[in-house]
Protein backbone atom coordinates (compact mmCIF):
# COMPACT_ATOMS: atom_id res chain seq x y z
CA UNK A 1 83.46 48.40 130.37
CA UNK A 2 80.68 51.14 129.60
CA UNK A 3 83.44 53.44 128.59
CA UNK A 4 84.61 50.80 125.50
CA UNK A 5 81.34 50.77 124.65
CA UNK A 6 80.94 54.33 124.29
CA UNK A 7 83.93 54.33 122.24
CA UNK A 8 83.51 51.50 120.02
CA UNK A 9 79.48 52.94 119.27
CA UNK A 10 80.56 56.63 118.72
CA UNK A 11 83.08 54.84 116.06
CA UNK A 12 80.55 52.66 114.64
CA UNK A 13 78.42 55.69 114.11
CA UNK A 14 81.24 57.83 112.39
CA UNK A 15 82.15 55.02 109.86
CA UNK A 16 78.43 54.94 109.14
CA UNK A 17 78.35 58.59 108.65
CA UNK A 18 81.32 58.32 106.48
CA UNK A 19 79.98 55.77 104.20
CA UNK A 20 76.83 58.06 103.97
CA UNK A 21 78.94 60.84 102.74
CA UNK A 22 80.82 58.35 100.45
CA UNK A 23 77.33 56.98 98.86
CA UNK A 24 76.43 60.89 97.93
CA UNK A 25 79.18 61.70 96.38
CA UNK A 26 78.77 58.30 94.29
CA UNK A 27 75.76 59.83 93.16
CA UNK A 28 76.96 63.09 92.50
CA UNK A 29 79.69 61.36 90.26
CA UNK A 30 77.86 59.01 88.82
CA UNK A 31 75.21 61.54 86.96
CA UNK A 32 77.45 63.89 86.25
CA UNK A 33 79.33 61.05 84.04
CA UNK A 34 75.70 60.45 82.41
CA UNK A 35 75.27 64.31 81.72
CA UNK A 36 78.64 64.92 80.82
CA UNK A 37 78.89 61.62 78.62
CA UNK A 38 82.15 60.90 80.72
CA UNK A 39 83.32 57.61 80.30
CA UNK A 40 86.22 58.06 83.03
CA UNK A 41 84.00 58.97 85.31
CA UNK A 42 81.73 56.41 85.45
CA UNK A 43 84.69 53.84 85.42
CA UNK A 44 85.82 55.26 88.44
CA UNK A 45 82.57 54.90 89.82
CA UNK A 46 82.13 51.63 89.12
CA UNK A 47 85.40 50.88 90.10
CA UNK A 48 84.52 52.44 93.68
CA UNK A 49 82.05 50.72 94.13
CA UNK A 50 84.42 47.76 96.15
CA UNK A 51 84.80 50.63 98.93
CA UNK A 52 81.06 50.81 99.50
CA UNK A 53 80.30 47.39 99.84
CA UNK A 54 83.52 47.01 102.47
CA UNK A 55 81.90 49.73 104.37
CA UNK A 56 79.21 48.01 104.75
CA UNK A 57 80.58 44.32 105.54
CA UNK A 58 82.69 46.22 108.12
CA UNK A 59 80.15 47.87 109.44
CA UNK A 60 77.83 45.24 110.06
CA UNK A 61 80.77 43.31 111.74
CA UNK A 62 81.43 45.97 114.27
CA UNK A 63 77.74 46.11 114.75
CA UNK A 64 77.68 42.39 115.06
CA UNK A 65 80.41 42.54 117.30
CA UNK A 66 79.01 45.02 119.56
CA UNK A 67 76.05 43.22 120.28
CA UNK A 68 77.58 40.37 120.94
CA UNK A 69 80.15 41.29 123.58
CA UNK A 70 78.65 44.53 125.17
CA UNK A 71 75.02 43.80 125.65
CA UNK A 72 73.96 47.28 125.20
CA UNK A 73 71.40 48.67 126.94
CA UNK A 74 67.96 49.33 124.64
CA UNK A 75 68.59 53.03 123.54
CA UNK A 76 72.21 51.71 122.29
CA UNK A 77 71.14 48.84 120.79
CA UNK A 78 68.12 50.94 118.58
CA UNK A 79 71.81 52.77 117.73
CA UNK A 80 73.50 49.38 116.60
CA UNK A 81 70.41 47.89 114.76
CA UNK A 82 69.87 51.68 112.82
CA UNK A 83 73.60 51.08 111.52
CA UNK A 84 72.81 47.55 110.97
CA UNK A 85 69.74 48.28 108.47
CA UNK A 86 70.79 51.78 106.99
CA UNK A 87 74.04 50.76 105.83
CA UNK A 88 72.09 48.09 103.71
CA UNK A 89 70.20 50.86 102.10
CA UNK A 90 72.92 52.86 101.31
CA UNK A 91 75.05 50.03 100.17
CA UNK A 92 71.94 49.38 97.63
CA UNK A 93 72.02 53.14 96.95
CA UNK A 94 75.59 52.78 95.52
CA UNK A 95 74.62 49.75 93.45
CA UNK A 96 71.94 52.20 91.89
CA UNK A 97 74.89 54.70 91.18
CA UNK A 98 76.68 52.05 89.23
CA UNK A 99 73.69 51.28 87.38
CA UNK A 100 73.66 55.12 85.83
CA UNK A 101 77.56 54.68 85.50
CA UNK A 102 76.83 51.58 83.56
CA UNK A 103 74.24 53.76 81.65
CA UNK A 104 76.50 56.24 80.72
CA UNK A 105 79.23 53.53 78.96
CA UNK A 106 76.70 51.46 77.18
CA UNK A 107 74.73 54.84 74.87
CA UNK A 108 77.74 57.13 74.51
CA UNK A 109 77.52 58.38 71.14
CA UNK A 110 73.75 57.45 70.80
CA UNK A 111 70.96 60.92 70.28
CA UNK A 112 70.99 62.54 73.56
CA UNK A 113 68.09 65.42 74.71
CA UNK A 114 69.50 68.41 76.53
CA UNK A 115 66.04 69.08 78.16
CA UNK A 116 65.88 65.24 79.60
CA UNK A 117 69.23 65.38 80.74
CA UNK A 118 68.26 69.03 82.31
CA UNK A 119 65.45 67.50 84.12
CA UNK A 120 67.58 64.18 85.31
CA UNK A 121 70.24 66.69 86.69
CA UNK A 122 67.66 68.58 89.07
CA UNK A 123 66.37 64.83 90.06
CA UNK A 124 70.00 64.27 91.05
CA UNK A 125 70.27 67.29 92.52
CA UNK A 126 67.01 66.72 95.01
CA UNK A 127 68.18 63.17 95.70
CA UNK A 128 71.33 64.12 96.62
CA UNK A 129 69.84 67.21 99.23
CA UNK A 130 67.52 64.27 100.53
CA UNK A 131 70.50 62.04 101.32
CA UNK A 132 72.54 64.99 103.14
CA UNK A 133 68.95 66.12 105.02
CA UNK A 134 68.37 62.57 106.36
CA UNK A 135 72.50 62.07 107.78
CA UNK A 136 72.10 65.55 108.75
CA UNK A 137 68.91 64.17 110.84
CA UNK A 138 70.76 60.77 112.13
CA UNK A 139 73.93 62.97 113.61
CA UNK A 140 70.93 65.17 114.89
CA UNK A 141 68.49 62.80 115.78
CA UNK A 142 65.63 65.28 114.01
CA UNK A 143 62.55 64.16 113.06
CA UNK A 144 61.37 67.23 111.31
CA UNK A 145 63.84 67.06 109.27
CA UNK A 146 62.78 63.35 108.44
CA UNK A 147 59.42 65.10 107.32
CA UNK A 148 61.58 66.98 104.83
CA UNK A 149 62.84 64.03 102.93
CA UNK A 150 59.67 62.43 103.45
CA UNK A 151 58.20 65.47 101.69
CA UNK A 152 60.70 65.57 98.70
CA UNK A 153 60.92 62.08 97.64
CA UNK A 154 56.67 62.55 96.77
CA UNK A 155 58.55 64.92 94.42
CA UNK A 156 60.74 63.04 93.32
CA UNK A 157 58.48 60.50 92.05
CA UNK A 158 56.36 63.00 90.60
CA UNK A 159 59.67 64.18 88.35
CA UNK A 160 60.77 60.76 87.71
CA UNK A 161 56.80 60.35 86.26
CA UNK A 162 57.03 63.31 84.31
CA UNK A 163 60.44 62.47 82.80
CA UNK A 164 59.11 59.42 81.93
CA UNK A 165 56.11 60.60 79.87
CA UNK A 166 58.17 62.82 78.50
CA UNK A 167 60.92 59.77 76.93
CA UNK A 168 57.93 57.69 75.85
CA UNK A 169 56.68 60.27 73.84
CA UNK A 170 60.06 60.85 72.06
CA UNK A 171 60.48 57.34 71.85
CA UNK A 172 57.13 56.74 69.67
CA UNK A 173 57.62 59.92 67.41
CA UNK A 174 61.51 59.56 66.24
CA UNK A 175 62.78 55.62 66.27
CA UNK A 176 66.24 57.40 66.63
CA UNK A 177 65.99 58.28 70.25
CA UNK A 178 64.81 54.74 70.93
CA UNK A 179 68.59 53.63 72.49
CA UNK A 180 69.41 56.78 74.07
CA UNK A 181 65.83 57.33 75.60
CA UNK A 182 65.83 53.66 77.04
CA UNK A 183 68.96 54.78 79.23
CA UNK A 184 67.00 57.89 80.15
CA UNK A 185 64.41 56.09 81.72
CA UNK A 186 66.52 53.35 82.98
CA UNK A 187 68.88 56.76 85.23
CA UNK A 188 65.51 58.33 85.62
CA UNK A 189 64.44 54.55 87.61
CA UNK A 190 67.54 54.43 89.14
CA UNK A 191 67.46 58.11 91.26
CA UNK A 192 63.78 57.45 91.87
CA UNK A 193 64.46 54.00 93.59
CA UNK A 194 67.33 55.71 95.42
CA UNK A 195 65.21 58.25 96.64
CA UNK A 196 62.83 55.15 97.97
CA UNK A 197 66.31 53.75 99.64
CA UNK A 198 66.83 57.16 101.31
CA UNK A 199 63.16 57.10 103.11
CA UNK A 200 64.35 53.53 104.00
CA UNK A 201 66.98 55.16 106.09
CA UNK A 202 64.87 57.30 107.29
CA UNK A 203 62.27 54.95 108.61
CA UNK A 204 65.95 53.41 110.88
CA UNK A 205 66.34 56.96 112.04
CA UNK A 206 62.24 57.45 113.33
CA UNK A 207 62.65 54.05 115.01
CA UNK A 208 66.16 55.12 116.90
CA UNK A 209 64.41 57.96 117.86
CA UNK A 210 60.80 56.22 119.19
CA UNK A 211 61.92 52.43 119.30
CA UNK A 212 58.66 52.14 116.74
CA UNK A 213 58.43 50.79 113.20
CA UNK A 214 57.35 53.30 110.79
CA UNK A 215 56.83 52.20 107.32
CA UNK A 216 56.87 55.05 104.45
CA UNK A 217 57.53 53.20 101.70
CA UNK A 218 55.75 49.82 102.60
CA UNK A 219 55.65 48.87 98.76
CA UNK A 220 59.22 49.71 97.85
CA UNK A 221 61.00 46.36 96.12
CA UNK A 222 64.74 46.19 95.44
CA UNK A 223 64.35 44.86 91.38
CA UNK A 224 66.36 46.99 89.04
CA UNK A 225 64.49 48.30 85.84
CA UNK A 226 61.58 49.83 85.01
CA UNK A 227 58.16 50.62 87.10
């Protein structure tokens, strides 16, 4: 009986670590349709979107399942409940990557800013090294390298706050960039609040590893738009 167990968690944790790689490279795809101006692209992430949210309905019902018919001990059952919760954070993470994708269709053809777009790139870039660091530190169980994420999501914010000033300013000196600026700070949100979602995770991954509740981001809320 413990042996099923053992197999059914190691394949619960594989099809999380799956849908962790499939949420970054939503990401990935996702801004690189805003910085391209690729329409395609963000179709197709939109249109992926379905796979996510199966991953996660799936995932919580083998969790569910497990639970219910093994009875794992405690350190298995931190395991289950660390599936349970993170796979809701990612699963929100890809709704955030459809919001840029939606971005990206709705001011094609408006004024774009290279150095904005620059800047939103690098935030992409960070949030997308935070997301590998922290499923790196799951399969790992490392909490240093929790401290790393923990670390670049304070710069994250910072960026996203810069960026921000930044489109305002624009904004209020040239009425033109009013459309195409919005959507800047609307992406801008969205990677910041992913980066939020990704500390989430890693709050699952600290309590797997100490059975304790450690909130980082105590005042994070899941509403879509602007700070």
């Amino acid at each position: 009986m413990r042996g099923i167990f053992n197999d059914e968690l190691k394949r619960l944790l594989g099809k999380f670590t799956e849908m962790g790689i499939n949420v970054s490279e939503q990401i990935y795809r996702a801004t690189k349709s805003f910085i391209d101006h690729d329409r395609d692209m963000a179709q197709g992430v939109i249109d992926f979107d379905n796979n996510i949210n199966e991953e996660e309905v799936n995932l919580e019902d083998q969790a569910l399942n497990l639970m219910a018919l093994q009875q794992p001990v405690a350190s298995d059952f931190r395991q289950v409940i660390v599936v349970l919760k993170a796979s809701s954070e990612l699963e929100r993470i890809g709704d955030h990557a459809v919001g840029i994708a939606k971005e990206t269709i709705r001011i094609k053809g408006h004024n774009r800013d290279s150095q904005i777009e620059s800047e939103i790139a690098e935030m992409t870039n960070a949030v997308r090294t935070m997301l590998d660091i922290t499923m790196d530190a799951y399969v790992k169980k490392d909490g240093k390298l929790a401290d790393e994420v923990i670390k670049a999501n304070n710069q994250i914010d910072a960026n996203y706050k810069k960026i921000r000033k930044e489109v305002l300013s624009n904004m209020k000196t040239d009425p033109k960039s009013v459309t195409g600026g919005t959507g800047y700070l609307m992406v801008a949100n969205y990677i910041e609040r992913i980066g939020d979602h990704i500390t989430n995770v890693v709050e699952w991954i600290l309590y797997n590893q100490t059975g304790k509740i450690t909130e980082i981001n105590a005042d994070v809320t899941d509403v879509d738009g602007l700070n």
